[in-house]
Protein backbone atom coordinates (compact mmCIF):
# COMPACT_ATOMS: atom_id res chain seq x y z
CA UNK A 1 11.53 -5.97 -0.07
CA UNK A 2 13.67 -2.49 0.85
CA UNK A 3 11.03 0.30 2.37
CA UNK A 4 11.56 1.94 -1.46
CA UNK A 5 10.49 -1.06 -3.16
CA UNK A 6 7.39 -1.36 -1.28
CA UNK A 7 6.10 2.13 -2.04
CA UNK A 8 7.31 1.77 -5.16
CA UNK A 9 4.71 -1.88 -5.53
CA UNK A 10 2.30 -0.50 -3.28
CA UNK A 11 2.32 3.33 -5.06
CA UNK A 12 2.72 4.99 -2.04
CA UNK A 13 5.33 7.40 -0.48
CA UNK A 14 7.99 6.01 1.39
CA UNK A 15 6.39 7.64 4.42
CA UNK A 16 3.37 6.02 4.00
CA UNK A 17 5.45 2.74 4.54
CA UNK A 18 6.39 3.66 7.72
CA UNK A 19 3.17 4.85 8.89
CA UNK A 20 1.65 0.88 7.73
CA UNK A 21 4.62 -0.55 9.60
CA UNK A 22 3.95 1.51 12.55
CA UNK A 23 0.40 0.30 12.33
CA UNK A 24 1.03 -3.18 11.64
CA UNK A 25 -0.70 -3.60 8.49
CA UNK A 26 3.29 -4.65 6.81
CA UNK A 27 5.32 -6.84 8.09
CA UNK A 28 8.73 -5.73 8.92
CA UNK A 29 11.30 -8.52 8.79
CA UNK A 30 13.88 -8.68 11.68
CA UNK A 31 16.65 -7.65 12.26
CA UNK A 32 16.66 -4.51 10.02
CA UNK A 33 19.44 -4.37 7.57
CA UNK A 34 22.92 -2.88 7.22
CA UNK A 35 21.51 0.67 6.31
CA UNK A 36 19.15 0.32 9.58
CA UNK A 37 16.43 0.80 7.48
CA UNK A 38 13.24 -1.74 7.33
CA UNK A 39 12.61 -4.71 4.96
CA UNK A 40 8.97 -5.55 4.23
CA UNK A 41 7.74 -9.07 4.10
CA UNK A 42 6.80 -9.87 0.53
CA UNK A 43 3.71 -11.71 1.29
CA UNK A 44 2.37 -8.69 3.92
CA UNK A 45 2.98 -6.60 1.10
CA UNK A 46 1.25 -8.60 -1.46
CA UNK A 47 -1.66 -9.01 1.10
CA UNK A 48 -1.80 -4.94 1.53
CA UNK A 49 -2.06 -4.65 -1.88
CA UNK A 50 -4.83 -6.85 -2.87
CA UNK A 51 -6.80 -5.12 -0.45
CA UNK A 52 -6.26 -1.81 -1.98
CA UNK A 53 -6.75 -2.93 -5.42
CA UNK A 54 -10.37 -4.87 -4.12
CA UNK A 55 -11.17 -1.25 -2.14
CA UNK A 56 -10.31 0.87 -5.80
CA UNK A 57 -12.47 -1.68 -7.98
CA UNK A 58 -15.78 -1.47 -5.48
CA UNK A 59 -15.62 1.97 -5.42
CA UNK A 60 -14.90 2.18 -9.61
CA UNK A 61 -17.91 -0.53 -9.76
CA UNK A 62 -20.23 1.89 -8.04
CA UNK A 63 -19.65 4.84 -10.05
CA UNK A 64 -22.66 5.48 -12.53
CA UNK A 65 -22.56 8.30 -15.27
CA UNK A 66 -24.89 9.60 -12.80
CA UNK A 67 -22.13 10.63 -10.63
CA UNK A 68 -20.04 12.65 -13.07
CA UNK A 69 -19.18 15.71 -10.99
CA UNK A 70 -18.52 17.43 -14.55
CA UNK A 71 -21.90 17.16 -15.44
CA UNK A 72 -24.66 20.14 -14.01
C-alpha cells in the first residue's frame, strides 16, 4: 500500500508513516516506486494495526464511570 493509504488504514498522518518505517515497526517494500516514495507491506500494516486496535480496547475496557473526568 502507497505511504497515503497506510495512514489513511492506520488513521495516522502521513508523517507518522515515516516515523514507523524509520523505526521498523512497517515494512517498506523494495525498491521504492516511480514517485520515490515508500510502499508499505500489507501484512506489516495489518499487523500494526491490530496492535493498536488491542492497545485502544484494554485501555476502553478499563475505564469505569469512576473515571469520568467530567464528574467532581
Amino acid at each position: 500500500m502507497t505511504l497515503v493509504e497506510a495512514a489513511e488504514f492506520l488513521f495516522v498522518s502521513r508523517a507518522h508513516v515515516k516515523k514507523l518505517v524509520e523505526s521498523g515497526r512497517l515494512i517498506e517494500v523494495m525498491p521504492r516506486n516511480a514517485c520515490r516514495t515508500p510502499d508499505i507491506d500489507v501484512a506489516s500494516g495489518e499487523m500494526y494495526k491490530a496492535e493498536l486496535d488491542t492497545v485502544r480496547g484494554a485501555y476502553l475496557d478499563s475505564q469505569t464511570e469512576d473515571d469520568d473526568p467530567m464528574v467532581h
